[in-house]
N, C-alpha and C. Protein backbone atom coordinates (compact mmCIF):
# COMPACT_ATOMS: atom_id res chain seq x y z
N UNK A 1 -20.55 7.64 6.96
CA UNK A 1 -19.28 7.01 7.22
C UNK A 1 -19.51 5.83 8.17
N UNK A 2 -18.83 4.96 8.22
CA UNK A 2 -19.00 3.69 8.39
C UNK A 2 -17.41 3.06 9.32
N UNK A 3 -17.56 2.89 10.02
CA UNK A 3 -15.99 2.50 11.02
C UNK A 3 -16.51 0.80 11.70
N UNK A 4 -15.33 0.03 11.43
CA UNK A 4 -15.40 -1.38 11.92
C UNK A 4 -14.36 -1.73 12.48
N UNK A 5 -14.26 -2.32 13.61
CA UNK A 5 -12.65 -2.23 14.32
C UNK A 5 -12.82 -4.28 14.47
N UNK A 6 -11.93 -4.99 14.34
CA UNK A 6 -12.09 -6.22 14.99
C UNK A 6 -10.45 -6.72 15.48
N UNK A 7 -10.43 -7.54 15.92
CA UNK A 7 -8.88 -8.07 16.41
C UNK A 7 -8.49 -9.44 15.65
N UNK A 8 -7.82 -9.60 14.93
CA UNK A 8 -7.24 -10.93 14.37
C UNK A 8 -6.21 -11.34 15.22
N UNK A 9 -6.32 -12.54 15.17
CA UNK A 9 -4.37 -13.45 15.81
C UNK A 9 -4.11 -14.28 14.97
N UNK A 10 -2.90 -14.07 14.67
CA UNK A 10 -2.36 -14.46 13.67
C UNK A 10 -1.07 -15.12 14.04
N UNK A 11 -0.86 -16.36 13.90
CA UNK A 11 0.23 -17.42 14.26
C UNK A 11 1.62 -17.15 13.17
N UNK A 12 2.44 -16.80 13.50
CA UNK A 12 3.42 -16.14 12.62
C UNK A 12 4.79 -17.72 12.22
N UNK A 13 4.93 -18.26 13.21
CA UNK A 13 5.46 -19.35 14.01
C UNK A 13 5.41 -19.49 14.77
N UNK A 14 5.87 -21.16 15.12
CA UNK A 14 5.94 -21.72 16.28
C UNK A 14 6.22 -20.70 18.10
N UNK A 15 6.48 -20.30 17.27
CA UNK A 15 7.83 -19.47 18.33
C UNK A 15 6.98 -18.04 19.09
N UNK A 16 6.41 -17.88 18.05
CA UNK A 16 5.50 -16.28 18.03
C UNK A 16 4.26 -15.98 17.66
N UNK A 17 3.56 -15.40 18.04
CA UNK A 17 2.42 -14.99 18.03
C UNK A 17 1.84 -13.50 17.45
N UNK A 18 1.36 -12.95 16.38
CA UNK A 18 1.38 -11.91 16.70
C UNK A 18 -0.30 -11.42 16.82
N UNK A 19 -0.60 -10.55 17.40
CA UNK A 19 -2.22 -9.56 17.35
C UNK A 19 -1.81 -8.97 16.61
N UNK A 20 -3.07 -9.02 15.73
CA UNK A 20 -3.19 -7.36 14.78
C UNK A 20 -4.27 -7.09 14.77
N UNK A 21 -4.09 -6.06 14.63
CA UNK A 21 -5.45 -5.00 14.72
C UNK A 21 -5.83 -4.61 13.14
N UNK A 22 -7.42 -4.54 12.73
CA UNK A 22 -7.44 -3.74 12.06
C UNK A 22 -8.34 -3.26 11.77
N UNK A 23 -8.30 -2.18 10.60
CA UNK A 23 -9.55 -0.73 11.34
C UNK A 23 -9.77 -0.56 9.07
N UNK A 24 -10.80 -0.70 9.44
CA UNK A 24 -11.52 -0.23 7.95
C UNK A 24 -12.28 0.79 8.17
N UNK A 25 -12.52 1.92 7.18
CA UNK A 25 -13.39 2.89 7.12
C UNK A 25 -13.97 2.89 5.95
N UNK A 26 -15.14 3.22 5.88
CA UNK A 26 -15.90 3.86 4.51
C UNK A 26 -16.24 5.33 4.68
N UNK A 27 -15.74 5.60 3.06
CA UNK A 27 -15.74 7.19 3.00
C UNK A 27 -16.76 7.33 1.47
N UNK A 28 -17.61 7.30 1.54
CA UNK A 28 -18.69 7.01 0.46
C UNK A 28 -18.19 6.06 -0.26
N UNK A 29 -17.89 6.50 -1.26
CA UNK A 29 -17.37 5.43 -2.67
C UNK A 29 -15.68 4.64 -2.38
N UNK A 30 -15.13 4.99 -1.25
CA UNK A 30 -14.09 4.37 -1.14
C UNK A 30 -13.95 3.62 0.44
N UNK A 31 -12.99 2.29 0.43
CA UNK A 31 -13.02 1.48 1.00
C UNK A 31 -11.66 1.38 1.98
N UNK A 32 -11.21 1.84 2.58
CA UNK A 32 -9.63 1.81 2.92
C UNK A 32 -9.45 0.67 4.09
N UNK A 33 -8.50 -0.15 3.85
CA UNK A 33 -8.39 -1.50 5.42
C UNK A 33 -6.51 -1.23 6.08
N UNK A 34 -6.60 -1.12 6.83
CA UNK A 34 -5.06 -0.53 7.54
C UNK A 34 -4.95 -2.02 8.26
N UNK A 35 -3.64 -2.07 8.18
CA UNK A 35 -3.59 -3.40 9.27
C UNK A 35 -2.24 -2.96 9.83
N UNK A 36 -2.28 -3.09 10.70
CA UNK A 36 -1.22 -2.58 11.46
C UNK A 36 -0.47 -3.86 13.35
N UNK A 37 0.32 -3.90 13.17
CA UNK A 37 1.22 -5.41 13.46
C UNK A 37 1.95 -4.67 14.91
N UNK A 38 2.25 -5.40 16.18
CA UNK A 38 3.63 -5.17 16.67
C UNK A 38 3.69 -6.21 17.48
N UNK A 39 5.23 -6.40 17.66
CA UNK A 39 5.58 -7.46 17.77
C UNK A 39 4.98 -8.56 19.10
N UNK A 40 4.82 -7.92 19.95
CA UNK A 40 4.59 -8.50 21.60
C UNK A 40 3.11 -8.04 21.83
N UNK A 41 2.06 -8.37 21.89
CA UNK A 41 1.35 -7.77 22.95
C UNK A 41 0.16 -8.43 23.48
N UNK A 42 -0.84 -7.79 24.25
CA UNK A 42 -1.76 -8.67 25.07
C UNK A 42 -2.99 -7.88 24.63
N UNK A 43 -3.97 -8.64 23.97
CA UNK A 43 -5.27 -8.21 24.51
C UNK A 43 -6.33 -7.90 25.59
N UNK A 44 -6.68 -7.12 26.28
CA UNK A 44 -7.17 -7.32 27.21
C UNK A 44 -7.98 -6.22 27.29
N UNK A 45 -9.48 -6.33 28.30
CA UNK A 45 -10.73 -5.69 28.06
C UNK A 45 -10.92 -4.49 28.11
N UNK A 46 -9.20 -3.83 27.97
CA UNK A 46 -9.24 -2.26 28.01
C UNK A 46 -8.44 -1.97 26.67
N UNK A 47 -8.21 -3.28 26.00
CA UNK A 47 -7.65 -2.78 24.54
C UNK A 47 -6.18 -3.80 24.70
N UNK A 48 -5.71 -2.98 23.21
CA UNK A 48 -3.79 -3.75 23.06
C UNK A 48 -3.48 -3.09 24.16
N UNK A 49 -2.30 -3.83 24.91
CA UNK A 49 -1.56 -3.08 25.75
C UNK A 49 0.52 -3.78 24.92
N UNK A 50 0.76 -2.36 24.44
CA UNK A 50 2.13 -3.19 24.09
C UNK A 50 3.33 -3.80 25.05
N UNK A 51 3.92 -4.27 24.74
CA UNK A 51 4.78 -4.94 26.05
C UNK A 51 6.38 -4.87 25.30
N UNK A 52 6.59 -4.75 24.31
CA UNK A 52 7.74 -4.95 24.17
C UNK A 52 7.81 -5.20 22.49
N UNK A 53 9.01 -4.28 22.23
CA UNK A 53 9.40 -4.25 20.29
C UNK A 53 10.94 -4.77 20.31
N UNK A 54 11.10 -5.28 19.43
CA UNK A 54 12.48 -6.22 19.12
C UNK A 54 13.76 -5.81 18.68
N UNK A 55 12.94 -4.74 17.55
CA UNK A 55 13.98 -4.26 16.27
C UNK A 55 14.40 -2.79 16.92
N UNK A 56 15.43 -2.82 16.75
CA UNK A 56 16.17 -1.10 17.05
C UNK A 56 16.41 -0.77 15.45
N UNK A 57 16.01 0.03 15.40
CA UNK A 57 16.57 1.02 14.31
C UNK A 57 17.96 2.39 14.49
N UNK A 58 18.70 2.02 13.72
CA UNK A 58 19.30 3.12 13.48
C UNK A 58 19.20 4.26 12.37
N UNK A 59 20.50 5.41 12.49
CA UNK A 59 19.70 6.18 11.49
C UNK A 59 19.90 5.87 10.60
N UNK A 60 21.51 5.50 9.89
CA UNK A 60 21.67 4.35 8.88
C UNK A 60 20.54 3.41 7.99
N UNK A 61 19.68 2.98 8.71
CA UNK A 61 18.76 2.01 8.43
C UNK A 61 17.30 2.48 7.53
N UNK A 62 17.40 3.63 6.79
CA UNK A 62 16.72 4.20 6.16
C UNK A 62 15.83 3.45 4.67
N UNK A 63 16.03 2.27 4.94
CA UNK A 63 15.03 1.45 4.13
C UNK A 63 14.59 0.92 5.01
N UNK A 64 14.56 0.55 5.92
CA UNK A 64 13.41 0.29 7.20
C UNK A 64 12.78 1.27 8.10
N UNK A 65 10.95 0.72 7.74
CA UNK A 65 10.29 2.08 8.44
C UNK A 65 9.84 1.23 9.19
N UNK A 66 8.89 2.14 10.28
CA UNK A 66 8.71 2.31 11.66
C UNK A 66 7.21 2.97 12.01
N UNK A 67 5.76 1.97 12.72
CA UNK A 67 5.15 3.30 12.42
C UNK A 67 4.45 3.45 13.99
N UNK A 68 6.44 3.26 14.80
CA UNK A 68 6.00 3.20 16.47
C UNK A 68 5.53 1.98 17.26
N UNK A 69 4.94 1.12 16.79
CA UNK A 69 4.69 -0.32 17.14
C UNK A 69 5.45 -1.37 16.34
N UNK A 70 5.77 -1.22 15.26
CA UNK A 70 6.34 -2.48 14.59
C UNK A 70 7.03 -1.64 13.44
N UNK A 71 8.60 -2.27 12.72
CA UNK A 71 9.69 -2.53 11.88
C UNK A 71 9.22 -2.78 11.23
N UNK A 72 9.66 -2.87 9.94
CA UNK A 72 9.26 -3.22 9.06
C UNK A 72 10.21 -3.14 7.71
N UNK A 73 10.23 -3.21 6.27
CA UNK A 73 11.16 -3.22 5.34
C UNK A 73 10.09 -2.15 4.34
N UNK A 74 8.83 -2.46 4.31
CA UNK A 74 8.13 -1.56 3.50
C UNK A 74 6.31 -1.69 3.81
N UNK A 75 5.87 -0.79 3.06
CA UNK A 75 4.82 -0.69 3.02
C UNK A 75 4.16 -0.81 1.67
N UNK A 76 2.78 -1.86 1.34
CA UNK A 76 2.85 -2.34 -0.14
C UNK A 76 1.46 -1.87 0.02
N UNK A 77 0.58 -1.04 -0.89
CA UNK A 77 -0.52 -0.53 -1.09
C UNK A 77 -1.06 -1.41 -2.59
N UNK A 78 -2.12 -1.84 -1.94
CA UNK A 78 -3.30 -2.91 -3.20
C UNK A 78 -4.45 -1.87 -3.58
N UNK A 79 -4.32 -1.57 -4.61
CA UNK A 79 -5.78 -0.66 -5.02
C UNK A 79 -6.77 -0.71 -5.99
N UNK A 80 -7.81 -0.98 -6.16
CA UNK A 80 -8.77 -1.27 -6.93
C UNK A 80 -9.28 0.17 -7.50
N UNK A 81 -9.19 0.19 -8.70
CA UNK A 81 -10.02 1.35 -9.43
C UNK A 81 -11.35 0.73 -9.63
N UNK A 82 -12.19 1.47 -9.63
CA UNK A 82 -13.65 1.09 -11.00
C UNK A 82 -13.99 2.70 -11.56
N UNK A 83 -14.89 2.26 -12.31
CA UNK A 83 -14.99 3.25 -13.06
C UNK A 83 -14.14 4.69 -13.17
N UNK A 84 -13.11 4.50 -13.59
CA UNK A 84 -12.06 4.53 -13.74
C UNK A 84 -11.86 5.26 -15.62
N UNK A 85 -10.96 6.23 -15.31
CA UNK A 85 -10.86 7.01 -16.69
C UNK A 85 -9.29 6.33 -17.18
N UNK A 86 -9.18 7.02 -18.47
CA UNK A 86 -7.58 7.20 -18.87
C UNK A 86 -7.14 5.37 -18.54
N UNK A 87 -7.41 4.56 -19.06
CA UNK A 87 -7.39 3.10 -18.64
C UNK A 87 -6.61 2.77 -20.14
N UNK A 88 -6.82 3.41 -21.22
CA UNK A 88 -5.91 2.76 -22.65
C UNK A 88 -5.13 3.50 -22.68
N UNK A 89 -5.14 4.61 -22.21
CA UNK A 89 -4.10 5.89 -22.30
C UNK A 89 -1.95 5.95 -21.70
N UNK A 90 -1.33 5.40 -22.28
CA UNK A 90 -0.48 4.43 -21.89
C UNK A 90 0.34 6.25 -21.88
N UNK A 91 0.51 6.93 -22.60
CA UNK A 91 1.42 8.07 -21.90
C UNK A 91 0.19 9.29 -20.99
N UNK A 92 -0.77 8.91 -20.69
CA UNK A 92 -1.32 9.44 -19.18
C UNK A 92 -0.57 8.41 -18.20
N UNK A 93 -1.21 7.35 -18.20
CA UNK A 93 -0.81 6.29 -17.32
C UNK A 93 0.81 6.77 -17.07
N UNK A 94 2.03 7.01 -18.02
CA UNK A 94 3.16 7.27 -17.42
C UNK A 94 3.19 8.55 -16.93
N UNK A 95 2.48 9.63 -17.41
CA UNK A 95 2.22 10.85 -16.10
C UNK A 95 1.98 10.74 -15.12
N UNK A 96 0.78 9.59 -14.85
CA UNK A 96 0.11 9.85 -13.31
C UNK A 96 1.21 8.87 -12.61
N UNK A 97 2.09 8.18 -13.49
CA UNK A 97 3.36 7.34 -13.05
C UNK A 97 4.43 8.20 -11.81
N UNK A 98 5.02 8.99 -13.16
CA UNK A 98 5.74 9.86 -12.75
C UNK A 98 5.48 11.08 -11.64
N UNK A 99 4.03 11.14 -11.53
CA UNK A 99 3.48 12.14 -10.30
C UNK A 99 3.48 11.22 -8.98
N UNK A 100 3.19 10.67 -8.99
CA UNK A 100 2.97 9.57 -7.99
C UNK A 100 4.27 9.07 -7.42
N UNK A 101 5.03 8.87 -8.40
CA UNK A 101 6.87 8.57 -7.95
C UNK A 101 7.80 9.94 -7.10
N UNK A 102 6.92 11.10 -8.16
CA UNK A 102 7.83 12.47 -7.31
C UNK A 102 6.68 12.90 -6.00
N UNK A 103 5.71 12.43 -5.98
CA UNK A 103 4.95 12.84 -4.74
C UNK A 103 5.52 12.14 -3.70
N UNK A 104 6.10 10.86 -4.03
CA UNK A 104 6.74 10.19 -2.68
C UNK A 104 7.94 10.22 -2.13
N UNK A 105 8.84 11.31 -3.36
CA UNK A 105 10.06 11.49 -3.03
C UNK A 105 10.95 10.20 -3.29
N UNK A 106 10.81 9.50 -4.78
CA UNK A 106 10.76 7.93 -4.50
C UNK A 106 12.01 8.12 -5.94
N UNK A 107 12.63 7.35 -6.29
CA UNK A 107 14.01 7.03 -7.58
C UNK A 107 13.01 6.32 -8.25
N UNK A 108 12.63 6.98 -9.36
CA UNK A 108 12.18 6.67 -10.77
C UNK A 108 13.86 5.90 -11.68
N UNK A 109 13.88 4.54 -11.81
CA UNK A 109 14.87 3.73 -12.50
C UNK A 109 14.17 3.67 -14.25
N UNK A 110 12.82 3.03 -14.05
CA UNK A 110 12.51 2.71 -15.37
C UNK A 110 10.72 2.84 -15.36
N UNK A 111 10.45 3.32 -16.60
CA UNK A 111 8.59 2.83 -16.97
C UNK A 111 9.03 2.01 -17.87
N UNK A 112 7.78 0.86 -17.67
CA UNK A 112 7.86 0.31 -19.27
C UNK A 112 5.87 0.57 -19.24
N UNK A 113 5.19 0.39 -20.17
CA UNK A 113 3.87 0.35 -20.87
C UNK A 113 3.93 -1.05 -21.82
N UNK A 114 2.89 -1.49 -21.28
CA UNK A 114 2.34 -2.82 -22.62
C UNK A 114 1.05 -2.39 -22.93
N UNK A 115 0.54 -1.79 -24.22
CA UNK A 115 -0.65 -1.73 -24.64
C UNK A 115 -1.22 -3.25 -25.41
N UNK A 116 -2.51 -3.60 -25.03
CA UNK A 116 -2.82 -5.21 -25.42
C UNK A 116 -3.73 -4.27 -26.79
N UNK A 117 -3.72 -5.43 -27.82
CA UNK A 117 -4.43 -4.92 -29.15
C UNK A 117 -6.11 -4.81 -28.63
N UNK A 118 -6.92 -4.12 -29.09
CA UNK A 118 -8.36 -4.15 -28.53
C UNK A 118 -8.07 -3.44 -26.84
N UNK A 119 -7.18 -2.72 -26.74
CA UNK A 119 -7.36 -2.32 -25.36
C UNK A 119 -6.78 -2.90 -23.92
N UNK A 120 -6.64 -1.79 -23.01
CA UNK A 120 -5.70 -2.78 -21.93
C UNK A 120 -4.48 -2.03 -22.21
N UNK A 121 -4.04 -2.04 -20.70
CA UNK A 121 -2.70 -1.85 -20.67
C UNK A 121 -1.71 -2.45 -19.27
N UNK A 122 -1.36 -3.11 -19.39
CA UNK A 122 -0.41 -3.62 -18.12
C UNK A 122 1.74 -2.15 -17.87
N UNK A 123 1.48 -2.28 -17.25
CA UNK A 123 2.32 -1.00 -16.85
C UNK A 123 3.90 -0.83 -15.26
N UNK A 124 4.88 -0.93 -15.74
CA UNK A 124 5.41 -1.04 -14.31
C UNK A 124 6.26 0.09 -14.55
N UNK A 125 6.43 1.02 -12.98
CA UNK A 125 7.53 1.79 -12.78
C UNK A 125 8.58 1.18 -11.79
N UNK A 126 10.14 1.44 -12.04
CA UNK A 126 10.50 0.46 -11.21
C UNK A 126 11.40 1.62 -10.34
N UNK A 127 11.24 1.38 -9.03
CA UNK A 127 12.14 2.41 -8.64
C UNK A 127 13.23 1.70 -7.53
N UNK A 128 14.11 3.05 -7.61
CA UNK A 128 14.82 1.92 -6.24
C UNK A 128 14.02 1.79 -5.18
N UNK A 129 13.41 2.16 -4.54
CA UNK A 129 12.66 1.86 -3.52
C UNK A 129 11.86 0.67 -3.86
N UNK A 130 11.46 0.18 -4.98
CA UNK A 130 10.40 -1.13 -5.25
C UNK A 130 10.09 -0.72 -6.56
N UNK A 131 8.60 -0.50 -6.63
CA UNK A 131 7.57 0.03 -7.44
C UNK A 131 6.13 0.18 -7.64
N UNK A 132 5.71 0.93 -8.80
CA UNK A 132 4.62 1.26 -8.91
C UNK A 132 3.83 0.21 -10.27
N UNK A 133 2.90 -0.36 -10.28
CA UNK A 133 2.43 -1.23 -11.55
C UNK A 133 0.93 -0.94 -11.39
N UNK A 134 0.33 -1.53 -12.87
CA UNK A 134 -1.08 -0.99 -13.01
C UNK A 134 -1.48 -2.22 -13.80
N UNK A 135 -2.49 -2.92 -13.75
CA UNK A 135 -2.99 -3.76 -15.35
C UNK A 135 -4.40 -3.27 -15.06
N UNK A 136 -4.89 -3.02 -16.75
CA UNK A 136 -6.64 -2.18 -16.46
C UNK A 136 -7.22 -3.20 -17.49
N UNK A 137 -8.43 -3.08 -17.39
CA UNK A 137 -9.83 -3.52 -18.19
C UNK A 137 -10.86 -2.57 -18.10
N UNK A 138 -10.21 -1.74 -19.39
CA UNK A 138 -11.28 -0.56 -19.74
C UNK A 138 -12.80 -1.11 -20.06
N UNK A 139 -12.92 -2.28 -20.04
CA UNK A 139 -14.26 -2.99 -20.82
C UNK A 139 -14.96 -2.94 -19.47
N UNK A 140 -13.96 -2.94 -18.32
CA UNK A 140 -14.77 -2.89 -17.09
C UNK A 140 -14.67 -2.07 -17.15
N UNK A 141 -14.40 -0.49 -16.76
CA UNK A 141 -13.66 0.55 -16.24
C UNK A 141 -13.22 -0.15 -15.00
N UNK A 142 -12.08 -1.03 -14.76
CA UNK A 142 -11.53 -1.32 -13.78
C UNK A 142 -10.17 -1.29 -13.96
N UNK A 143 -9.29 -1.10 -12.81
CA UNK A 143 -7.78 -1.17 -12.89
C UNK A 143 -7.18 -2.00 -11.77
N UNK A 144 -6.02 -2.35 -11.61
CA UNK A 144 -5.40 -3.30 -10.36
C UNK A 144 -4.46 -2.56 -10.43
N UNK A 145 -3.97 -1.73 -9.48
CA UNK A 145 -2.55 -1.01 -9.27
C UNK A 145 -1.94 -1.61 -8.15
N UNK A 146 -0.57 -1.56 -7.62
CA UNK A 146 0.20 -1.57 -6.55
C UNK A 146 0.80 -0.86 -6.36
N UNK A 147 1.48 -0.50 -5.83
CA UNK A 147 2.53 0.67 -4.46
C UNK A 147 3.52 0.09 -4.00
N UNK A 148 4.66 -0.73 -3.60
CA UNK A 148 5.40 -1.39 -3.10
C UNK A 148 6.33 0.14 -2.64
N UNK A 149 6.63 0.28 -1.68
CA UNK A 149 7.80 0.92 -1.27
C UNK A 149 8.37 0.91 0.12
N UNK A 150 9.91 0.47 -0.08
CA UNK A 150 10.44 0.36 1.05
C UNK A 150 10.98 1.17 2.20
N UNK A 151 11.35 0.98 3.24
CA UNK A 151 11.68 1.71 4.10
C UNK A 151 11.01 2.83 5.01
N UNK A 152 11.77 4.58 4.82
CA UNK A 152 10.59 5.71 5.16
C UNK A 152 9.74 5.96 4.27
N UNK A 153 10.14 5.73 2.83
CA UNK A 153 9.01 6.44 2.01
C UNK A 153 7.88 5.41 2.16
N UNK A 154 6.57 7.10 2.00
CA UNK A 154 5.48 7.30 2.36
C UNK A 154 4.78 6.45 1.05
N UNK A 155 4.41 5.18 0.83
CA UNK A 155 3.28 5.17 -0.72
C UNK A 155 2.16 5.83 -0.85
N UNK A 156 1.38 6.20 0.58
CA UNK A 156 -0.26 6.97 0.40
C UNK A 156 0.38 8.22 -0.40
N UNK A 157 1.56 9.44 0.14
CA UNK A 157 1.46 10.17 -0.71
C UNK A 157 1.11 10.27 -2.20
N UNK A 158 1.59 8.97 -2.99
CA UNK A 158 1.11 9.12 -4.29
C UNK A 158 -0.66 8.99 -4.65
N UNK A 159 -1.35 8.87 -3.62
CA UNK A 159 -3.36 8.89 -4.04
C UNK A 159 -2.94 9.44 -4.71
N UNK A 160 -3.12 10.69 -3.94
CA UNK A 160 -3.78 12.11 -4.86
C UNK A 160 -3.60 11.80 -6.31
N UNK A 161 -2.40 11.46 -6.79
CA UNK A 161 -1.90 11.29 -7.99
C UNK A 161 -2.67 10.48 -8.83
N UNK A 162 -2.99 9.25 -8.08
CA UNK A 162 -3.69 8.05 -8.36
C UNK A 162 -5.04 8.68 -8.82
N UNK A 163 -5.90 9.15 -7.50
CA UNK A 163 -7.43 9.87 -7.83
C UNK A 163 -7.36 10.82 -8.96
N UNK A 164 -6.63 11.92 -9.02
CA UNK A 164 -6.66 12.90 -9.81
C UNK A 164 -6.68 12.69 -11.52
N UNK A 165 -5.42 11.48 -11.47
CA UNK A 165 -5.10 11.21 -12.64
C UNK A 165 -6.60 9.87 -13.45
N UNK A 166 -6.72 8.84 -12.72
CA UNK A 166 -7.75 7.83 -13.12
C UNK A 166 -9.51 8.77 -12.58
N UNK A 167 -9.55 9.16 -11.46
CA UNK A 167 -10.44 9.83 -11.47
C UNK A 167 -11.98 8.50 -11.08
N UNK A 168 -11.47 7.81 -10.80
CA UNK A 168 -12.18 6.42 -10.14
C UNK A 168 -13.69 7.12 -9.50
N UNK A 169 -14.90 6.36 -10.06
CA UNK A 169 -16.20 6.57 -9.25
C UNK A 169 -15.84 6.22 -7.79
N UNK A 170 -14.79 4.74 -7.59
CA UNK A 170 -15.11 3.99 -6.37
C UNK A 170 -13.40 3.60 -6.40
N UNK A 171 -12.96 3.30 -5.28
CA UNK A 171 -11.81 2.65 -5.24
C UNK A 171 -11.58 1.90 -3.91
N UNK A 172 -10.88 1.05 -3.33
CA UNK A 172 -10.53 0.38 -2.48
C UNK A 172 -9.06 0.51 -2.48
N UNK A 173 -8.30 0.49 -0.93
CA UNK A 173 -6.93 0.38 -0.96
C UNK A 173 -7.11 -0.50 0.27
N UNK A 174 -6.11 -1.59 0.22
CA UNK A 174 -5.08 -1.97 1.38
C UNK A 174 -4.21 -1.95 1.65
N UNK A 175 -3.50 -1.57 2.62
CA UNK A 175 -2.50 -1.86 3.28
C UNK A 175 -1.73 -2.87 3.78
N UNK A 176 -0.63 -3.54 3.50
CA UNK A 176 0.04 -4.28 3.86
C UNK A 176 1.47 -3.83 4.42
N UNK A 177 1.65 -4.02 5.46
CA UNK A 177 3.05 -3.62 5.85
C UNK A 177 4.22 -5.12 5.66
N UNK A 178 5.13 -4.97 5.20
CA UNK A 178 5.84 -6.09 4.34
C UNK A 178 7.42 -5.99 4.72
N UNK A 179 7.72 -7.46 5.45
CA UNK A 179 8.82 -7.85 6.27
C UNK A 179 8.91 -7.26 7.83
N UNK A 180 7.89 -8.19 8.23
CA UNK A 180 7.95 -7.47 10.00
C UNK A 180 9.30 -7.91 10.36
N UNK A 181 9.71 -7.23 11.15
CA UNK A 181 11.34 -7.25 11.38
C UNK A 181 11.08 -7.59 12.95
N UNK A 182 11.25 -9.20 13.31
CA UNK A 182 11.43 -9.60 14.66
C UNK A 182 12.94 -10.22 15.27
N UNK A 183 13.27 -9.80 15.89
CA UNK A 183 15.09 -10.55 16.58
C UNK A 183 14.35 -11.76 16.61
């Protein structure tokens, strides 16, 4: 296992500044990068020290999550399959859809499936919370999925769903946390 920590600054506007931190791990065949944001703070040779958050949440406000340092509107997960199973398989693909949607506790609205002739399939679930989409290249065993979901719900809950169902030699995820919420 493999751990890399570095500090980015990142100019948001004129006005603001923000640090972010972020922390990658390797876990053999998989790649995970967290980036994680808050609104105010100082670097200094004993670490972040926070100073101050903007956004109040109420309880009302249940499409905006929170993960203690920084607001936010959602959390959007980027994931790379390779070698990678079930890639033409367009009603697997809407199983591991539908597992992945009830693992997060998430409103399944619509699937659609596009199978391309010779293989391939591009794929979206749309939920109220956002959604879930896939486009693969079985010629690679590769896939491009996303995660978009807003507010409390959790998107990591759906992996499992993800691994179990594609069954990936190797995969990569990032994290993006999406609409920092500053006064």
């Amino acid at each position: 296992m493999t751990d890399r920590d570095f500090d980015v600054l990142l100019s948001v506007s004129t006005a603001s500044v923000v640090l972010g931190s972020t922390r990658g791990v390797g876990l053999g065949s998989c790649f995970i990068t967290f980036y994680t944001f808050c609104d105010v703070c100082i670097a200094t040779s004993e670490g972040l020290c926070e100073l101050e958050h903007t956004v109040n949440l109420t309880p009302e406000m249940e499409y905006v999550g929170s993960n203690g340092y920084v607001n936010y509107t959602g959390v959007h997960l980027i994931i790379d399959l390779w070698k990678a199973e079930n890639l033409c398989d367009a009603a697997e693909i809407e199983r591991i859809f539908r597992q992945a949607v009830a693992d997060c506790d998430a409103t399944l609205l619509h699937i659609y499936m596009h199978e391309f002739t010779g293989g391939g399939i591009t794929g979206v679930a749309v939920l109220s919370e956002s959604h879930i989409s896939i486009h693969t290249w079985p010629e690679f065993e590769y896939a491009a999925l996303d995660i978009f979901l807003c507010g409390s719900k959790d998107p990591w809950r759906a992996i499992n769903a993800i691994k179990d169902g594609f069954k990936p030699g190797s995969f990569h995820i990032s994290e993006h946390k999406r609409g920092i919420l500053n006064d």
